[in-house]
PDB file of N, CA and C in Angstrom:
ATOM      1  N   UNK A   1      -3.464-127.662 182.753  1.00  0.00           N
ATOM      2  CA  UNK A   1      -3.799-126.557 181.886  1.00  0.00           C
ATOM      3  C   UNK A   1      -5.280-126.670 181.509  1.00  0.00           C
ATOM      4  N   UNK A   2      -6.113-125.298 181.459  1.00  0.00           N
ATOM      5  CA  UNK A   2      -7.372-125.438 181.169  1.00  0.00           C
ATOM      6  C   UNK A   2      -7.373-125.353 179.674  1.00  0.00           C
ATOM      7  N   UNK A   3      -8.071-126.008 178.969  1.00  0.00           N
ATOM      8  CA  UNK A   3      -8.074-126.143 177.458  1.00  0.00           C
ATOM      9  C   UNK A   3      -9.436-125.759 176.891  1.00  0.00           C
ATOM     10  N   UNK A   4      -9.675-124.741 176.280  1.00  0.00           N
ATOM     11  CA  UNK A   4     -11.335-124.791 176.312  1.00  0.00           C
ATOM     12  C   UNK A   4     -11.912-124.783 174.186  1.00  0.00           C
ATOM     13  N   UNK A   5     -12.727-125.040 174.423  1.00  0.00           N
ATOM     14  CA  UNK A   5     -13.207-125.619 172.629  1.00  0.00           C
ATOM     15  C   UNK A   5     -13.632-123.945 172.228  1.00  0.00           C
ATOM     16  N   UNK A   6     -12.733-123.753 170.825  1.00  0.00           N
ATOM     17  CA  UNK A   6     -13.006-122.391 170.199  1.00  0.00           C
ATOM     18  C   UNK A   6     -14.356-122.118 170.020  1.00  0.00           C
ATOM     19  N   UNK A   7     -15.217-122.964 169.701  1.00  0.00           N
ATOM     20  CA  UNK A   7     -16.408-122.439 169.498  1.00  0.00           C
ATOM     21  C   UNK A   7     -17.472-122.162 170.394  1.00  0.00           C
ATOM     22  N   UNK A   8     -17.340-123.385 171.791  1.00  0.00           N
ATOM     23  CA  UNK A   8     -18.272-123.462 172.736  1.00  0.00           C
ATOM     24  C   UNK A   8     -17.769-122.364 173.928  1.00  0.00           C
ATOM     25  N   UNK A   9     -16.484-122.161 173.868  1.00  0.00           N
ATOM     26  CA  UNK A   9     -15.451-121.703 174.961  1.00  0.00           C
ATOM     27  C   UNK A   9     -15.564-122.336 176.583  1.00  0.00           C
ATOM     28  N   UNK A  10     -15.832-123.627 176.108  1.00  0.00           N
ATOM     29  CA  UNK A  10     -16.399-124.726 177.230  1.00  0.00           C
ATOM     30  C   UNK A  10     -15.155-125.327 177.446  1.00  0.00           C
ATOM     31  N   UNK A  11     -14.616-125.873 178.918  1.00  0.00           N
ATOM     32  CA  UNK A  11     -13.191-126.135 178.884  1.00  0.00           C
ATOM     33  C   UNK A  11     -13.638-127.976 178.571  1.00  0.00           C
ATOM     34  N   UNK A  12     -12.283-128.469 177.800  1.00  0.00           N
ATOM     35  CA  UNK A  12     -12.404-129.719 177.776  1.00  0.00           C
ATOM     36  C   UNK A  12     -12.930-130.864 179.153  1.00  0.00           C
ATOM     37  N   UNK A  13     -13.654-132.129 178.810  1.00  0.00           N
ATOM     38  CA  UNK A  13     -13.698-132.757 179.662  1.00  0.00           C
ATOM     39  C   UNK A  13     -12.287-133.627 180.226  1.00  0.00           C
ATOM     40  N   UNK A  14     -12.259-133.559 181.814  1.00  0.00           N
ATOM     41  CA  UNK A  14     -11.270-134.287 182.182  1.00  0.00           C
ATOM     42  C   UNK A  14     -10.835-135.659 181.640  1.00  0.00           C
ATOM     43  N   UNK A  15     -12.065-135.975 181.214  1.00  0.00           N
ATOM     44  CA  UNK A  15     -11.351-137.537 180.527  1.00  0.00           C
ATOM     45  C   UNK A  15     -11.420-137.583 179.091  1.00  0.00           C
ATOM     46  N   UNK A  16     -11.265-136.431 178.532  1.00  0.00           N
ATOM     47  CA  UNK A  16     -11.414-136.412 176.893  1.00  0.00           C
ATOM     48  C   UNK A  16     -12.842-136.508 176.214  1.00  0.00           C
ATOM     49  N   UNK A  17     -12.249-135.774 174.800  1.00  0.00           N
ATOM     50  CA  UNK A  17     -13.383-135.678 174.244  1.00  0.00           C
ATOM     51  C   UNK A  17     -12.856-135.821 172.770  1.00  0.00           C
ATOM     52  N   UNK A  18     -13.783-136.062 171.489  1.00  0.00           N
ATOM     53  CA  UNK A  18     -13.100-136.081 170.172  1.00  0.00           C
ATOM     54  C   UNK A  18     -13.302-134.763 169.825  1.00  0.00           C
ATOM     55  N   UNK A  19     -12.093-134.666 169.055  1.00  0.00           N
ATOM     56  CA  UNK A  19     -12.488-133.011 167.940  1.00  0.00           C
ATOM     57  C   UNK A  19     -12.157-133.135 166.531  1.00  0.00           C
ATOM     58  N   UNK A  20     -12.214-132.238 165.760  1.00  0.00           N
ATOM     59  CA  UNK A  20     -11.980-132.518 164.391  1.00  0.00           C
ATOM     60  C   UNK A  20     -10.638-132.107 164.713  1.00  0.00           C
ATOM     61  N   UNK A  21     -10.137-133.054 163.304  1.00  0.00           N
ATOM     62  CA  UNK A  21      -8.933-131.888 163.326  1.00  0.00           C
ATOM     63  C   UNK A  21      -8.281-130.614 162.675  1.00  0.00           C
ATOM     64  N   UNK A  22      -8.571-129.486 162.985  1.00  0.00           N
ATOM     65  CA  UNK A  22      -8.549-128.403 162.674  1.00  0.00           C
ATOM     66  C   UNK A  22      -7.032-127.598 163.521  1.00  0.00           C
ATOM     67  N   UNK A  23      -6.755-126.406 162.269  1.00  0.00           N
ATOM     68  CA  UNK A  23      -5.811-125.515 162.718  1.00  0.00           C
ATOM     69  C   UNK A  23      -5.344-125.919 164.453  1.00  0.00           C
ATOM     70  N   UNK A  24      -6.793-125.372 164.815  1.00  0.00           N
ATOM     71  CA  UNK A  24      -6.757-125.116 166.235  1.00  0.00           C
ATOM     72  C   UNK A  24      -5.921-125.846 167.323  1.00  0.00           C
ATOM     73  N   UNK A  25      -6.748-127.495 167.348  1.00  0.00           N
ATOM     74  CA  UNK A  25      -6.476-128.755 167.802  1.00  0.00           C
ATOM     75  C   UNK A  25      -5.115-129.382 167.415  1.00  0.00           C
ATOM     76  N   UNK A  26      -4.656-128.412 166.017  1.00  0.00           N
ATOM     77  CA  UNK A  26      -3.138-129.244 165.609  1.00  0.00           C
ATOM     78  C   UNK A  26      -2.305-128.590 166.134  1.00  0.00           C
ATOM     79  N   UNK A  27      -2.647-126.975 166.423  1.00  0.00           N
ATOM     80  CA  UNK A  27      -1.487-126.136 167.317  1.00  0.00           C
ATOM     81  C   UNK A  27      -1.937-126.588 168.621  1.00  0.00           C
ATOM     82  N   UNK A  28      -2.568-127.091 169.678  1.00  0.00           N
ATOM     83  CA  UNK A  28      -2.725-127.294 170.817  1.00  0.00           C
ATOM     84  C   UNK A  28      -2.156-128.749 170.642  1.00  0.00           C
ATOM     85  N   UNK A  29      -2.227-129.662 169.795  1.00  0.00           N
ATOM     86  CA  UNK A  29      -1.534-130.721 169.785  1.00  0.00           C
ATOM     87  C   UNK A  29       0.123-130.192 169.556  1.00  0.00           C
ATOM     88  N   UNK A  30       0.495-129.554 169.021  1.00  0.00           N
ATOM     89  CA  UNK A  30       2.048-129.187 168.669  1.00  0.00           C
ATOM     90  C   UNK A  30       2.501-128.422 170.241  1.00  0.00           C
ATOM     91  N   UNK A  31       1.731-127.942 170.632  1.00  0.00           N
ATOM     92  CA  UNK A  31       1.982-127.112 171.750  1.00  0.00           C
ATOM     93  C   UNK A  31       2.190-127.807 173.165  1.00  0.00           C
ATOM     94  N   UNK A  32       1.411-128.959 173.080  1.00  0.00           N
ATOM     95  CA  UNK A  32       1.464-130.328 174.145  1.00  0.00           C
ATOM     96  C   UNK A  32       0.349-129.855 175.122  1.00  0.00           C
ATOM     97  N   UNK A  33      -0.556-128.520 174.640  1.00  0.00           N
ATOM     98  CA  UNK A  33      -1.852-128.670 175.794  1.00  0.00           C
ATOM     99  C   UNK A  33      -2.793-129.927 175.527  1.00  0.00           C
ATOM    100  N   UNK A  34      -2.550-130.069 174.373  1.00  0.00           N
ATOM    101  CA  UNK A  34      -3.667-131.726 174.246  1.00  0.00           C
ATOM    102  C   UNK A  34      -2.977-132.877 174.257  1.00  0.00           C
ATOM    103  N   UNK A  35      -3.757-134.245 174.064  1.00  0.00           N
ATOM    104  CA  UNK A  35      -2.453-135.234 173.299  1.00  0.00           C
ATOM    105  C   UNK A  35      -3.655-135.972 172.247  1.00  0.00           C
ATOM    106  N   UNK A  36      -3.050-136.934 171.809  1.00  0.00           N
ATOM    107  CA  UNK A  36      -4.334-137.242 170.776  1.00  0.00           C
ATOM    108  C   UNK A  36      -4.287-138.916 170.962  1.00  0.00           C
ATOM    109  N   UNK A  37      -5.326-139.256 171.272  1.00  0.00           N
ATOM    110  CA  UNK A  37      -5.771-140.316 171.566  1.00  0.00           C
ATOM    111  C   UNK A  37      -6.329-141.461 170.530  1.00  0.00           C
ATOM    112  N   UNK A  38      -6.169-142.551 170.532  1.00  0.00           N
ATOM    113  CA  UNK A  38      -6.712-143.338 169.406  1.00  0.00           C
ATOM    114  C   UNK A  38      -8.183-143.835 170.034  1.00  0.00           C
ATOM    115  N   UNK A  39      -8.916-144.152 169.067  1.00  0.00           N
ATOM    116  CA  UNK A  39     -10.641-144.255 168.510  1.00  0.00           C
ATOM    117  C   UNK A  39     -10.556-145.929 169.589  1.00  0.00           C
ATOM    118  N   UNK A  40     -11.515-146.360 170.228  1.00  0.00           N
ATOM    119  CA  UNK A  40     -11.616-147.492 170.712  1.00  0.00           C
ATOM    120  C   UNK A  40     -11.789-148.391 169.210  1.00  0.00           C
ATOM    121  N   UNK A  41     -11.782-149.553 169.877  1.00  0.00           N
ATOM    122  CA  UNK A  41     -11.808-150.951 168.869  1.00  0.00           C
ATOM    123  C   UNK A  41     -13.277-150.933 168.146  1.00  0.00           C
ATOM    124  N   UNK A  42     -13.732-151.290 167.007  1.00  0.00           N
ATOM    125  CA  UNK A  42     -15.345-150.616 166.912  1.00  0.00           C
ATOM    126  C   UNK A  42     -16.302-151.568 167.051  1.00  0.00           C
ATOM    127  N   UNK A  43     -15.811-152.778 168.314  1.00  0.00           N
ATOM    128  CA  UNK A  43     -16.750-153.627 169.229  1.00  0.00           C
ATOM    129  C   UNK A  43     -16.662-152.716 170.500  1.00  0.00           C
ATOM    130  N   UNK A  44     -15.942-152.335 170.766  1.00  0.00           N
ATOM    131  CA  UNK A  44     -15.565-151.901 172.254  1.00  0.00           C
ATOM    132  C   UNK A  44     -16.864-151.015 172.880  1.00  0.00           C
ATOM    133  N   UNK A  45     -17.271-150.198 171.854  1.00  0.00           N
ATOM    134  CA  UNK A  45     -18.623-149.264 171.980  1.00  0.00           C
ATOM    135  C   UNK A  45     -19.885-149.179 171.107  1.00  0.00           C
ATOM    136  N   UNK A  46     -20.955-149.797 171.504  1.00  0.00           N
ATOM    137  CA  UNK A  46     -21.972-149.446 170.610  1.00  0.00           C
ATOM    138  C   UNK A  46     -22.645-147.999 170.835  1.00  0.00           C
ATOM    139  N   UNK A  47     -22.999-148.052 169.833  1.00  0.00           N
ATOM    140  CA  UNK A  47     -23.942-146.379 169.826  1.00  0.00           C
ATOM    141  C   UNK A  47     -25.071-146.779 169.460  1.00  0.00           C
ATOM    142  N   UNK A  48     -26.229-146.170 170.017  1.00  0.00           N
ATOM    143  CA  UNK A  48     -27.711-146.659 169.431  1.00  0.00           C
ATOM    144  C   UNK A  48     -27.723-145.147 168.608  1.00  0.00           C
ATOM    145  N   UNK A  49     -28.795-146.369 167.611  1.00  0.00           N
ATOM    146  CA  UNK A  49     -29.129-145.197 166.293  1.00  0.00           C
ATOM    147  C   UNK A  49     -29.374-144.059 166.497  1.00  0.00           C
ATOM    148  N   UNK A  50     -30.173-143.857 168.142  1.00  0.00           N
ATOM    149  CA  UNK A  50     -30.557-142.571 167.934  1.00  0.00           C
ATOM    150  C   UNK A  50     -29.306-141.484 168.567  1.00  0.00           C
ATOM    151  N   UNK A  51     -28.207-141.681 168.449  1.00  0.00           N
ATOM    152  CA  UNK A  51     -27.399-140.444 169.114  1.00  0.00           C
ATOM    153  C   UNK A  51     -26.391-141.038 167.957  1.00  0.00           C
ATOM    154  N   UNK A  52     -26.598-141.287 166.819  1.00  0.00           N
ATOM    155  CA  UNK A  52     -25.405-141.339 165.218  1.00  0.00           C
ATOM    156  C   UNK A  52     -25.500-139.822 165.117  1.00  0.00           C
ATOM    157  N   UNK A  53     -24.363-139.654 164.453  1.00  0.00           N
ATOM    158  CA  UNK A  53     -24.033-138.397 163.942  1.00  0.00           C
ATOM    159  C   UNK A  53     -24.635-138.072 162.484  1.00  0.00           C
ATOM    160  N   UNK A  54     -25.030-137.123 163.156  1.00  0.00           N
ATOM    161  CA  UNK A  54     -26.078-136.042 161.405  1.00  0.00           C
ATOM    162  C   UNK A  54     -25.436-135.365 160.691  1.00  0.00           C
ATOM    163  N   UNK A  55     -25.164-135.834 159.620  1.00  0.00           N
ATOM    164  CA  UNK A  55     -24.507-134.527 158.776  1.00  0.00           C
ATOM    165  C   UNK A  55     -24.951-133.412 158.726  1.00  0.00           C
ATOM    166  N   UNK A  56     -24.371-132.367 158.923  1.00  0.00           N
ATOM    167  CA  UNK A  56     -24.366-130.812 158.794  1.00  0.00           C
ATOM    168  C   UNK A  56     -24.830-130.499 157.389  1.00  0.00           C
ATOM    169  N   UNK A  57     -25.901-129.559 157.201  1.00  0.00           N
ATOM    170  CA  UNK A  57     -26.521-129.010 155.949  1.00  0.00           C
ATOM    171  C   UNK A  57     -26.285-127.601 155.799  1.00  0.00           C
ATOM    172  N   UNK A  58     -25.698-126.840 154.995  1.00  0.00           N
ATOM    173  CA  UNK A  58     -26.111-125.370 155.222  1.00  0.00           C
ATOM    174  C   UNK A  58     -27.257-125.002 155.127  1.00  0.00           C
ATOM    175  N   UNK A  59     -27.792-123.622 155.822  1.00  0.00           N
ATOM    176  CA  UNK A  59     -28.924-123.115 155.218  1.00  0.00           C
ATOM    177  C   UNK A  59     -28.931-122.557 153.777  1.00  0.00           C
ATOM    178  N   UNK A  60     -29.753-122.496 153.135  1.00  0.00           N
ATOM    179  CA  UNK A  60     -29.772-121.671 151.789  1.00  0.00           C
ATOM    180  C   UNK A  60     -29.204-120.433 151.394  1.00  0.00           C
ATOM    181  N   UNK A  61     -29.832-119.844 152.919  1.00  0.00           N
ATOM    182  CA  UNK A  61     -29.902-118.337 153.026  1.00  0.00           C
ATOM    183  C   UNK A  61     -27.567-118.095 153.608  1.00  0.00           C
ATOM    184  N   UNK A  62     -27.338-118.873 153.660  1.00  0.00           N
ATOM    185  CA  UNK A  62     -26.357-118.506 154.816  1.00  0.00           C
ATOM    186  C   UNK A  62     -24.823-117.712 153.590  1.00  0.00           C
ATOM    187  N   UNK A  63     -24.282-116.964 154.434  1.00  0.00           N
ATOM    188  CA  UNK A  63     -23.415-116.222 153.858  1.00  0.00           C
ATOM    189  C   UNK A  63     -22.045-116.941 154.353  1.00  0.00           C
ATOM    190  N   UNK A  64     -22.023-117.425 155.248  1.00  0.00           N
ATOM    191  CA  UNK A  64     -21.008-118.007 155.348  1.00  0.00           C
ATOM    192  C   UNK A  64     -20.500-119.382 155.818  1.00  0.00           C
ATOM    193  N   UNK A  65     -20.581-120.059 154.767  1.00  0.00           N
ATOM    194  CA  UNK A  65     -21.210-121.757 154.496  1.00  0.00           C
ATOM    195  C   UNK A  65     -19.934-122.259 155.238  1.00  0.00           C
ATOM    196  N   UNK A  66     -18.260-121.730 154.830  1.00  0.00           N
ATOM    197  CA  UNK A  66     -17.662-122.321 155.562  1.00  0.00           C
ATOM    198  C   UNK A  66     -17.476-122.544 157.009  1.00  0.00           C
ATOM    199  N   UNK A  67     -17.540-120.792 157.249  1.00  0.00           N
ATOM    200  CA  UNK A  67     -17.997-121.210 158.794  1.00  0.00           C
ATOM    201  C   UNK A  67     -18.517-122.173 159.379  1.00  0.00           C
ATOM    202  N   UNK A  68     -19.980-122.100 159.033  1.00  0.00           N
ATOM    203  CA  UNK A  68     -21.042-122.807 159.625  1.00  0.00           C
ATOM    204  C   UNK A  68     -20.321-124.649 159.104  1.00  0.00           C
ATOM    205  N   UNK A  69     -19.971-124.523 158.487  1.00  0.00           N
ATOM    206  CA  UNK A  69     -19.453-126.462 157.648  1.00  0.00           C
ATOM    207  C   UNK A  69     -18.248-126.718 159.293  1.00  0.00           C
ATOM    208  N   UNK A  70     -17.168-125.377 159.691  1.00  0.00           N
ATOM    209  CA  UNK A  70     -16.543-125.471 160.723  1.00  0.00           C
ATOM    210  C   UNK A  70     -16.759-126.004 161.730  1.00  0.00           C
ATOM    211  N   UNK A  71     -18.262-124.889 162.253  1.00  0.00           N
ATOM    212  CA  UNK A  71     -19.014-125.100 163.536  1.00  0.00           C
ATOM    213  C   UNK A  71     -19.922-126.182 163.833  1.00  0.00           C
ATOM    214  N   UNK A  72     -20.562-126.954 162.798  1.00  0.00           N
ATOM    215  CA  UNK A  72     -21.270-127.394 162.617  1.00  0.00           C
ATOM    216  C   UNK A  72     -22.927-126.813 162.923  1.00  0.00           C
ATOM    217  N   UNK A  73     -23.200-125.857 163.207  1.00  0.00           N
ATOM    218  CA  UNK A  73     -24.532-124.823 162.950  1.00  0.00           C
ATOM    219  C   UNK A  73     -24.113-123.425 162.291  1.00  0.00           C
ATOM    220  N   UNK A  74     -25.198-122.957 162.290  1.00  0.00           N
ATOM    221  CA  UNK A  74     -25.502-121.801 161.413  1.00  0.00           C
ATOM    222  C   UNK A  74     -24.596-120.636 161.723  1.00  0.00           C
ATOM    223  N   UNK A  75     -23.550-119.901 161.004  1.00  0.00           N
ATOM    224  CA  UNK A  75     -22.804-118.616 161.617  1.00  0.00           C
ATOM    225  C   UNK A  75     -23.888-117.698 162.059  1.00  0.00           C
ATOM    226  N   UNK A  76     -24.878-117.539 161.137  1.00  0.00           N
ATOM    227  CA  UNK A  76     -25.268-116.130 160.969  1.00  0.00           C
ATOM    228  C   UNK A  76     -26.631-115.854 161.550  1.00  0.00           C
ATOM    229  N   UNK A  77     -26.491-117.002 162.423  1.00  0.00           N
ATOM    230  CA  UNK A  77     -27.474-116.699 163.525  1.00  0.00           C
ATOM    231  C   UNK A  77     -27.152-116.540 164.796  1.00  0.00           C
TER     232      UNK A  77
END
């Protein structure tokens, strides 16, 4: 089954990928198009500093903060 990410409409990678877990991902998990995988051991993988994850900021201007908190960028651009 092709599975593709609501926001990117990019189909999943063959060997997995993480997602939040949202509506979406819990009905595709209930549905059995996904399965859900556990996090490696946290020796198993290093990450160098420069590809850590950035927290998401809204813009000031933005009208729709949840969205964008969803997507992780801006809706309303």
């Amino acid at each position: 089954m092709l599975v593709r990410d609501p926001s990117t409409q990019v189909p999943l990678a063959a060997n997995g990928e993480w997602k939040a877990r949202t509506q979406y991902w819990t009905r595709r998990l209930r549905d059995g198009d996904v399965v859900e995988a556990q996090a490696p051991s946290a020796g198993a993988i290093a990450i160098p500093p420069s590809v850590q994850p950035v927290s998401f900021v809204c813009c000031a201007t933005c009208l729709k903060q949840a969205a964008c908190e969803t997507v992780g960028r801006c809706a309303a651009q």
